[in-house]
C-alpha atoms as a PDB file:
ATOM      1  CA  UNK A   1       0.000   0.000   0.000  1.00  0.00           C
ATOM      2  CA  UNK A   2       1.437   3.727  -0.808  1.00  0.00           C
ATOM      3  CA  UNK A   3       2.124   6.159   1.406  1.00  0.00           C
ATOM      4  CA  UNK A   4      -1.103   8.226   0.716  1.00  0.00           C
ATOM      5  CA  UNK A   5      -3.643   5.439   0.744  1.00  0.00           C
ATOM      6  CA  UNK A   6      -1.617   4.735   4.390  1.00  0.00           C
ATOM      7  CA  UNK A   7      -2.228   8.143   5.652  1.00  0.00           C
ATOM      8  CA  UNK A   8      -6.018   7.770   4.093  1.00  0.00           C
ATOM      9  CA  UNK A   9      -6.902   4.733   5.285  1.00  0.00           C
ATOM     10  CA  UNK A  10      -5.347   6.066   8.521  1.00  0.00           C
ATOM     11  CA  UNK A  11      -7.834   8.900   8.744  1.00  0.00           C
ATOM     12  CA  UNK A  12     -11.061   6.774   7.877  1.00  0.00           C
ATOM     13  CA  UNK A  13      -9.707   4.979  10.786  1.00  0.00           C
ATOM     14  CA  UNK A  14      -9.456   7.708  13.117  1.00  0.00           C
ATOM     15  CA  UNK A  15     -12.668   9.197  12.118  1.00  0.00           C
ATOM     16  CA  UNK A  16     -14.818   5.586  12.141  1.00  0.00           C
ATOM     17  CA  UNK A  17     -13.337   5.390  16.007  1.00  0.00           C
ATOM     18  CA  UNK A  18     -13.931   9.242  16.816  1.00  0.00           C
ATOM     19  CA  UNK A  19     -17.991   8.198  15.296  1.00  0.00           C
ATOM     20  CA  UNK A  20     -18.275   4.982  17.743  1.00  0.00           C
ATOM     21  CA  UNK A  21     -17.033   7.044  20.778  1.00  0.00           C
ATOM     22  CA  UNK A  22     -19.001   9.680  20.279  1.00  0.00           C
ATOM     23  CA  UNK A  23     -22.361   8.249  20.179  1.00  0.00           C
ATOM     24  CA  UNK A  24     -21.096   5.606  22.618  1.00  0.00           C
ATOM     25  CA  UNK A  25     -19.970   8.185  25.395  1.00  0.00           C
ATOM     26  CA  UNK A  26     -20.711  11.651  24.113  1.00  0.00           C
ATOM     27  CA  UNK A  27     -18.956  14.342  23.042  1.00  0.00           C
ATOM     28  CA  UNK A  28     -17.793  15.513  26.629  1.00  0.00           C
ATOM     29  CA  UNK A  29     -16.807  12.464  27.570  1.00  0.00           C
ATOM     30  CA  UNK A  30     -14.767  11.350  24.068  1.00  0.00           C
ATOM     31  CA  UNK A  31     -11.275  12.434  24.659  1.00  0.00           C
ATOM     32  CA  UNK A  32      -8.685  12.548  21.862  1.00  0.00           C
ATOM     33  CA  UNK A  33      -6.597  10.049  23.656  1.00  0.00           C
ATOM     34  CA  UNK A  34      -9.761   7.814  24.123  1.00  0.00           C
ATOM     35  CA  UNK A  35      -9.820   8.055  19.897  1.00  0.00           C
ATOM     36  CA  UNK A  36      -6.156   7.654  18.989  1.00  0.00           C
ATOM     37  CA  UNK A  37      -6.242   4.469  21.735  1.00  0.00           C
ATOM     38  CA  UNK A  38      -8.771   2.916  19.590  1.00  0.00           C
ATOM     39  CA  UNK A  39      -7.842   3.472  16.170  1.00  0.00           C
ATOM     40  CA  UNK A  40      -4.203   1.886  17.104  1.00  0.00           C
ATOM     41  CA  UNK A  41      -2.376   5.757  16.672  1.00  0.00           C
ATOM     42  CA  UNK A  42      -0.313   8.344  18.878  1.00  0.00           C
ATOM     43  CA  UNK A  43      -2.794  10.826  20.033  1.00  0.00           C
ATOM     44  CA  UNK A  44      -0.198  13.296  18.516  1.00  0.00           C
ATOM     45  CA  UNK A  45      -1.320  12.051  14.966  1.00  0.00           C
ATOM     46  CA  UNK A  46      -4.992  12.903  15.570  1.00  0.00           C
ATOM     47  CA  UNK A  47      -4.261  15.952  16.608  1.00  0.00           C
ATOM     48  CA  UNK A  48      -2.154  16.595  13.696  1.00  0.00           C
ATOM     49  CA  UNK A  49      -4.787  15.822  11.310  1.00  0.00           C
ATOM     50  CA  UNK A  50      -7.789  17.422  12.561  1.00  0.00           C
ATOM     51  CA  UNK A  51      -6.611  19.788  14.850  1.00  0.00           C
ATOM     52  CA  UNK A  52      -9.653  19.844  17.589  1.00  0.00           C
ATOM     53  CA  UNK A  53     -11.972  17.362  18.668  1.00  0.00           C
ATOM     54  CA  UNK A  54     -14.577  19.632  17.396  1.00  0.00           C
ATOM     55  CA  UNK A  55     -13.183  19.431  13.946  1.00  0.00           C
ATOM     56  CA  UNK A  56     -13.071  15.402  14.158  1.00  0.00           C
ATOM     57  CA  UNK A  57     -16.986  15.182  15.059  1.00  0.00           C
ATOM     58  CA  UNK A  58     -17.450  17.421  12.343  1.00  0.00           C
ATOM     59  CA  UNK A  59     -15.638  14.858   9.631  1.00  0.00           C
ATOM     60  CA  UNK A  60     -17.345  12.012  11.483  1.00  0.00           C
ATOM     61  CA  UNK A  61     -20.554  13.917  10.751  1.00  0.00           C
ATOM     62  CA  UNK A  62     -19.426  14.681   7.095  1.00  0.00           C
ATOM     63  CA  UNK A  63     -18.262  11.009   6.612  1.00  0.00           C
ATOM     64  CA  UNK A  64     -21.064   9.273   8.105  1.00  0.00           C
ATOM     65  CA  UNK A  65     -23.431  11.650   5.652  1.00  0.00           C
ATOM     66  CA  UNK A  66     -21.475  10.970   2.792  1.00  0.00           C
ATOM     67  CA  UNK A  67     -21.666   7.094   3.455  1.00  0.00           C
ATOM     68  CA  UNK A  68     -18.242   6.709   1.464  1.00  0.00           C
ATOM     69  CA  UNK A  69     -14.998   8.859   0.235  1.00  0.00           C
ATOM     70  CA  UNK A  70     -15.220  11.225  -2.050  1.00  0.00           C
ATOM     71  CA  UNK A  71     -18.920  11.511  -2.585  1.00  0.00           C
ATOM     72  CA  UNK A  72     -20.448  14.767  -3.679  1.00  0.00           C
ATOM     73  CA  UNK A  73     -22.244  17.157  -1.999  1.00  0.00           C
ATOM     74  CA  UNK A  74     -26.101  15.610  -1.693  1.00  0.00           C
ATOM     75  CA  UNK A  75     -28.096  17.964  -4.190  1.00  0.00           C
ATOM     76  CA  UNK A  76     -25.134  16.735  -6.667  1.00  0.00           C
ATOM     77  CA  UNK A  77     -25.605  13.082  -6.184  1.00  0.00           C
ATOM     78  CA  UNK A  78     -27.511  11.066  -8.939  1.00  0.00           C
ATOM     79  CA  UNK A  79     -30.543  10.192  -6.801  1.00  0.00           C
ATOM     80  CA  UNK A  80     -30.972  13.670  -5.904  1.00  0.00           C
ATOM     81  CA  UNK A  81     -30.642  14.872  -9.460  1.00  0.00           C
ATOM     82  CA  UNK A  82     -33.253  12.175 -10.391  1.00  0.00           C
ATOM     83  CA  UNK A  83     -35.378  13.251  -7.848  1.00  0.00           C
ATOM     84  CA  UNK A  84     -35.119  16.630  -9.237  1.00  0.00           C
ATOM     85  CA  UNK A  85     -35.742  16.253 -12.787  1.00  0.00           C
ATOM     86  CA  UNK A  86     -39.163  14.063 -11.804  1.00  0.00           C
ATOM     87  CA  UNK A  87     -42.732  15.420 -13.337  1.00  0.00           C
ATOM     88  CA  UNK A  88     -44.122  13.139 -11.117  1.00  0.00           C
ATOM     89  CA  UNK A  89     -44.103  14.896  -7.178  1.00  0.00           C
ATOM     90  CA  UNK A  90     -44.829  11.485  -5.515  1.00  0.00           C
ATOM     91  CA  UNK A  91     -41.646   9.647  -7.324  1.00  0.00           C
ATOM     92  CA  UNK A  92     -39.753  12.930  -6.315  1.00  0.00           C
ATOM     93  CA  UNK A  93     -40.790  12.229  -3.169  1.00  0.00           C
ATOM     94  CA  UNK A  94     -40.305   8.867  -2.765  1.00  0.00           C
ATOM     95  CA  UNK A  95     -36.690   8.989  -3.965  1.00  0.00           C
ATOM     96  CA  UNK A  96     -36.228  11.938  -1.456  1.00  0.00           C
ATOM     97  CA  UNK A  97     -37.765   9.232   1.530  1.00  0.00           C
ATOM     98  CA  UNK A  98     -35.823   6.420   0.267  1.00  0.00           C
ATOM     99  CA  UNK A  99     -32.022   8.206  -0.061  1.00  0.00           C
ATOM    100  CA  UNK A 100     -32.186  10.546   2.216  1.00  0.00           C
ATOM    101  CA  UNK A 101     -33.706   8.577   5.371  1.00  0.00           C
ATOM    102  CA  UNK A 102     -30.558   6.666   4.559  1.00  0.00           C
ATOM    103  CA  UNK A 103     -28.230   9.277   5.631  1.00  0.00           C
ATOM    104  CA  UNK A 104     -30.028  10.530   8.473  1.00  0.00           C
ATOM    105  CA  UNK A 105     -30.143   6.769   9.223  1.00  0.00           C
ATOM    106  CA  UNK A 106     -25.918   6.911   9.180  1.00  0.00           C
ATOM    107  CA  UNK A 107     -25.864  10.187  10.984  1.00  0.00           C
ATOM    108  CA  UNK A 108     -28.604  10.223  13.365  1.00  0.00           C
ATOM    109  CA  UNK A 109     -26.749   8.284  16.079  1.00  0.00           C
ATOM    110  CA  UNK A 110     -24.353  11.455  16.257  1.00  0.00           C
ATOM    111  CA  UNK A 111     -27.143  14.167  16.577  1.00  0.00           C
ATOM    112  CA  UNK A 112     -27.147  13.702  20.268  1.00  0.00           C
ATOM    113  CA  UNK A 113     -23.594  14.136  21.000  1.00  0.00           C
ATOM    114  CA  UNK A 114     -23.601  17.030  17.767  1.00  0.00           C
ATOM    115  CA  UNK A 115     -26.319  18.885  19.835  1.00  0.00           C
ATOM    116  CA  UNK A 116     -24.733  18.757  23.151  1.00  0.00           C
ATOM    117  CA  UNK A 117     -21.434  20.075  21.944  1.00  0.00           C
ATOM    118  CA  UNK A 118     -22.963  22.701  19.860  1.00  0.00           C
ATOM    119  CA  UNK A 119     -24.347  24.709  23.138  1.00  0.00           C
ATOM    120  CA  UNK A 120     -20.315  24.291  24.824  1.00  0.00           C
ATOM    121  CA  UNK A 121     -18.295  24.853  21.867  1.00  0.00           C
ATOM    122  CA  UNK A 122     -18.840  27.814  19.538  1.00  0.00           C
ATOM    123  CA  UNK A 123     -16.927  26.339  16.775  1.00  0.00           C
ATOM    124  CA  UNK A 124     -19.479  23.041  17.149  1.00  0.00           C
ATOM    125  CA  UNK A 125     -22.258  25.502  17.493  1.00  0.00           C
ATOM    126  CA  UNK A 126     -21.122  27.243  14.199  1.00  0.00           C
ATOM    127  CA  UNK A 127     -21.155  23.833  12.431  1.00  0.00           C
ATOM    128  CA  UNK A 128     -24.574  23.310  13.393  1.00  0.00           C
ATOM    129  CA  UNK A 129     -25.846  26.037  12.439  1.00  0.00           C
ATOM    130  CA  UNK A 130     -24.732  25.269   9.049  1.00  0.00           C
ATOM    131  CA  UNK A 131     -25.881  21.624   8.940  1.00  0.00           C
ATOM    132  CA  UNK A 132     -29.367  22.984   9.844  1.00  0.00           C
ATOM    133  CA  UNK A 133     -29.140  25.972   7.127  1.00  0.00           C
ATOM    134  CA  UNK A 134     -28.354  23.234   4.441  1.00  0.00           C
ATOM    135  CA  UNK A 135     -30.415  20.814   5.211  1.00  0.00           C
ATOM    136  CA  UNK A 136     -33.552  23.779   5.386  1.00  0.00           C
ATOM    137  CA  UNK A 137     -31.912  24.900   1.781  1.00  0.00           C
ATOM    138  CA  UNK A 138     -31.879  21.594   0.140  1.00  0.00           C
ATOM    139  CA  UNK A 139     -35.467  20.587   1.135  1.00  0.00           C
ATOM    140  CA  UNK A 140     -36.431  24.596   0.158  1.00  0.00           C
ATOM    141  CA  UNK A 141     -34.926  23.790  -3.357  1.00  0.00           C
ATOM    142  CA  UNK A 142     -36.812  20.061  -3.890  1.00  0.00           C
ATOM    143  CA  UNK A 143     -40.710  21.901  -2.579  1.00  0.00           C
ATOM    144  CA  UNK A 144     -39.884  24.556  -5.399  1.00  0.00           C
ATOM    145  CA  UNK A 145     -39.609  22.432  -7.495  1.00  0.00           C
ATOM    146  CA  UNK A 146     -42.919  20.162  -6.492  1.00  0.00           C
ATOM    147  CA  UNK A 147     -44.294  23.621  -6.541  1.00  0.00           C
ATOM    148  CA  UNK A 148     -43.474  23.791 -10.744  1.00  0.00           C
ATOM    149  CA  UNK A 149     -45.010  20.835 -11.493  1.00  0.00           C
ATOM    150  CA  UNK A 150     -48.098  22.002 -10.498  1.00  0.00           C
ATOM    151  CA  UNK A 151     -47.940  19.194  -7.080  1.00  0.00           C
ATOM    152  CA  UNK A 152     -48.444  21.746  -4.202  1.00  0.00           C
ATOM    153  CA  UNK A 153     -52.259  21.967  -3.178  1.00  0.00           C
ATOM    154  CA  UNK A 154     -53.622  25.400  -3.665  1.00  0.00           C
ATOM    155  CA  UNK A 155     -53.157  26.143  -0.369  1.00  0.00           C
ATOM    156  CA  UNK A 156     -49.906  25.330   0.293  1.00  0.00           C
ATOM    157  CA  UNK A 157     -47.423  27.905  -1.087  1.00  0.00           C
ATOM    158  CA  UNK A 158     -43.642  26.971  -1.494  1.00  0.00           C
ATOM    159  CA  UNK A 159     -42.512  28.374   1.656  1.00  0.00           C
ATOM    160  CA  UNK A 160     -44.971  26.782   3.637  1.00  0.00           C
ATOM    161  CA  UNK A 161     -44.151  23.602   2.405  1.00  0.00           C
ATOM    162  CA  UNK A 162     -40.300  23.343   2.872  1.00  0.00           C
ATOM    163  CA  UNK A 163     -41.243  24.724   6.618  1.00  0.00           C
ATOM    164  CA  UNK A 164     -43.501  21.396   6.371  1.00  0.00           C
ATOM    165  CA  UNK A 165     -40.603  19.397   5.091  1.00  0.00           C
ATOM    166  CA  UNK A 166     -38.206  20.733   7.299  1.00  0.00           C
ATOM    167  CA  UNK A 167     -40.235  19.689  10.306  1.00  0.00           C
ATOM    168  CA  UNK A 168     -41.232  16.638   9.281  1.00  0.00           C
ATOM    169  CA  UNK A 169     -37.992  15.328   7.975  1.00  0.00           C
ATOM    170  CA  UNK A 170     -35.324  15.684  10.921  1.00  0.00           C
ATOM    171  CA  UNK A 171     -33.269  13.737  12.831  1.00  0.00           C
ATOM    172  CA  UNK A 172     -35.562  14.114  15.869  1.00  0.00           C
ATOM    173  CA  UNK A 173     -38.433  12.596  14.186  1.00  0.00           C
ATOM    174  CA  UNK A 174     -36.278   9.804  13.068  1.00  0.00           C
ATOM    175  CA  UNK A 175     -34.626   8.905  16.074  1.00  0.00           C
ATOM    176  CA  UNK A 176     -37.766   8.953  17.922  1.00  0.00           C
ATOM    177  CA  UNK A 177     -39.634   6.650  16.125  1.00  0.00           C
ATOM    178  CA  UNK A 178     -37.075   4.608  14.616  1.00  0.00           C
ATOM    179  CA  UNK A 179     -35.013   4.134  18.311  1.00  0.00           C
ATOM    180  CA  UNK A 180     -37.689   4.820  20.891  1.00  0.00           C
ATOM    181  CA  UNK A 181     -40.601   3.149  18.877  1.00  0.00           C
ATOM    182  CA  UNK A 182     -38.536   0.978  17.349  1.00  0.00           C
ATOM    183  CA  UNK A 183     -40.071   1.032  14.306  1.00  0.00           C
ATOM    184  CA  UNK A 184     -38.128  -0.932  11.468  1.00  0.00           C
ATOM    185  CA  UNK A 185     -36.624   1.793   8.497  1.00  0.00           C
ATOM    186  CA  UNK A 186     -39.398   0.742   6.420  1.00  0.00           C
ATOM    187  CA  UNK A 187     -41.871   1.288   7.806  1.00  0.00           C
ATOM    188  CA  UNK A 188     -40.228   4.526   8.542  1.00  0.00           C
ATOM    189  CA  UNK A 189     -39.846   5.581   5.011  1.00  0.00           C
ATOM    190  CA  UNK A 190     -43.495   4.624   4.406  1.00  0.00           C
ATOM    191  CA  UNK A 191     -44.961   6.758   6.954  1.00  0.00           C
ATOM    192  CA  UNK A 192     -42.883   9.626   6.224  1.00  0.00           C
ATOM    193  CA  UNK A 193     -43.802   9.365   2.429  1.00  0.00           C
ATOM    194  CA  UNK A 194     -47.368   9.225   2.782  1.00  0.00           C
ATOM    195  CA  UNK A 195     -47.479  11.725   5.644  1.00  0.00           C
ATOM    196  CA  UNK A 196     -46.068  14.316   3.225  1.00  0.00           C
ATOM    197  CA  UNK A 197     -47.877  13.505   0.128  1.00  0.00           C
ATOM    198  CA  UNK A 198     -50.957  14.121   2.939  1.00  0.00           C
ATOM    199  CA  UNK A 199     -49.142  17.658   3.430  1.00  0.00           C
ATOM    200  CA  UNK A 200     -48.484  18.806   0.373  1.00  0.00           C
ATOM    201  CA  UNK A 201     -50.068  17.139  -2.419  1.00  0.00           C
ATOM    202  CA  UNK A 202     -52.497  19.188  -4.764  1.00  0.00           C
ATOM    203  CA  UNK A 203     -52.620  16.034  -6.817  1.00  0.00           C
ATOM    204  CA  UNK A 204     -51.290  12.312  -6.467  1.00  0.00           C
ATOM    205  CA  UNK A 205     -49.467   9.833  -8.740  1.00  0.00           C
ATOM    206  CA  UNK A 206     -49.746   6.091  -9.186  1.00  0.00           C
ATOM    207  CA  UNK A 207     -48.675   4.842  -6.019  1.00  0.00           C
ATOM    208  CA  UNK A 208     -47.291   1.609  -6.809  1.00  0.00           C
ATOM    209  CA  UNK A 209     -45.242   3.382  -9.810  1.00  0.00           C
ATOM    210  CA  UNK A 210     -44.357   5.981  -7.411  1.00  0.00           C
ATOM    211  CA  UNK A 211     -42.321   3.386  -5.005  1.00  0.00           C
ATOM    212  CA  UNK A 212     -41.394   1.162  -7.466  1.00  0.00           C
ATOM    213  CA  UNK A 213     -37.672  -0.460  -6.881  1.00  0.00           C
ATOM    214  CA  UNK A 214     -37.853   1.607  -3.369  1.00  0.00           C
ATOM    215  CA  UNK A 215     -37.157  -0.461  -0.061  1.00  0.00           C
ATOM    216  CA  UNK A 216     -40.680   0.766   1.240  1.00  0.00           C
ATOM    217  CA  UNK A 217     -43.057   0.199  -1.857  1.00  0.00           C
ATOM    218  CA  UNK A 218     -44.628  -2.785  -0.056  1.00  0.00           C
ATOM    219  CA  UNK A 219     -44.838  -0.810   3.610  1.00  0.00           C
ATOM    220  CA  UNK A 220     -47.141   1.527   2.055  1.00  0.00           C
END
């Protein structure tokens, strides 16, 4: 193995350990030395590479949301892009449900220990703010364009819909029924679809041809 893939296979490493400790203890309780300990490195190296602890829960964040190396930025990625390029607003949807419940399923487990930092460490706090701004952006961007296709019910304008989305589709909801309902991802995904078509929809698609190929299509 080269040098590079060494030092990059080195820093999944670091960050995979810094992900488990974090939503094992907390951020608080997570100390650099805990992290470099368990991904088999001199706690000198971690701090080398990320600098601050709250810089490593940030790329465990970013990691964990990417779901591999080098992935794009999620309005960029294909299933997005499909998504977006839909004239039917339940498929749109659906895709939205299926991908992105995904990465809230990979990141979720660090909200808690992402929260708590955020309110003790102003550099945290400033990446949270940003995660929320994005994520409020993206779903702002996908109700526009619901809102083109002539989807939205008469009464539900743009704006009032990605406030909708935005509260409906968080990591709170997730967790809570997902972890302390312990509902299985499916039938997750199935709720969340068909509570938002119930929100928003002016007019609905074939259902069937709406989930087709989706892990929830027979949850519905």
């Amino acid at each position: 193995m080269k040098r590079r893939e060494r030092a990059r296979a080195t820093r999944q490493r670091m960050i995979e350990c810094a992900h488990l400790l974090f939503v094992e203890r907390g951020y608080a309780m997570t100390t650099m030395e805990d992290i470099a300990r368990a991904a088999g490195v001199a706690v000198q190296t971690v701090y080398y590479t990320f600098g601050t602890k709250s810089s490593l829960l940030r790329e465990a964040v970013e990691s964990a949301g990417a779901g591999g190396l080098d992935e794009p930025p999620v309005m960029d990625r294909a299933w997005m892009q499909e998504a977006m390029a839909q004239r039917s607003g339940d498929r749109a949807l659906a895709l939205a449900v299926e991908f992105g419940v995904d990465i809230y399923a990979r990141t979720a487990p660090l909200w808690p220990a992402l929260h708590a930092a955020s309110v003790t460490d102003p550099e945290v706090d400033t990446y949270f703010r940003s995660v929320v701004a994005n994520r409020r952006a993206g779903m702002s961007t996908l109700v526009r364009r619901l809102d083109e296709i002539g989807y939205l019910r008469p009464d539900v304008k743009a704006q009032h819909g990605a406030d909708l989305v935005f509260t409906l589709v968080s990591h709170e909801t997730y967790l809570s029924l997902t972890h302390d309902c312990a509902w299985p991802i499916e039938q997750y995904k199935a709720w969340l679809w068909t509570t938002l078509r119930a929100q928003l929809a002016g007019r609905a698609d074939s259902e069937p041809e709406a989930t087709r190929g989706l892990s929830f299509g027979s949850a519905v």
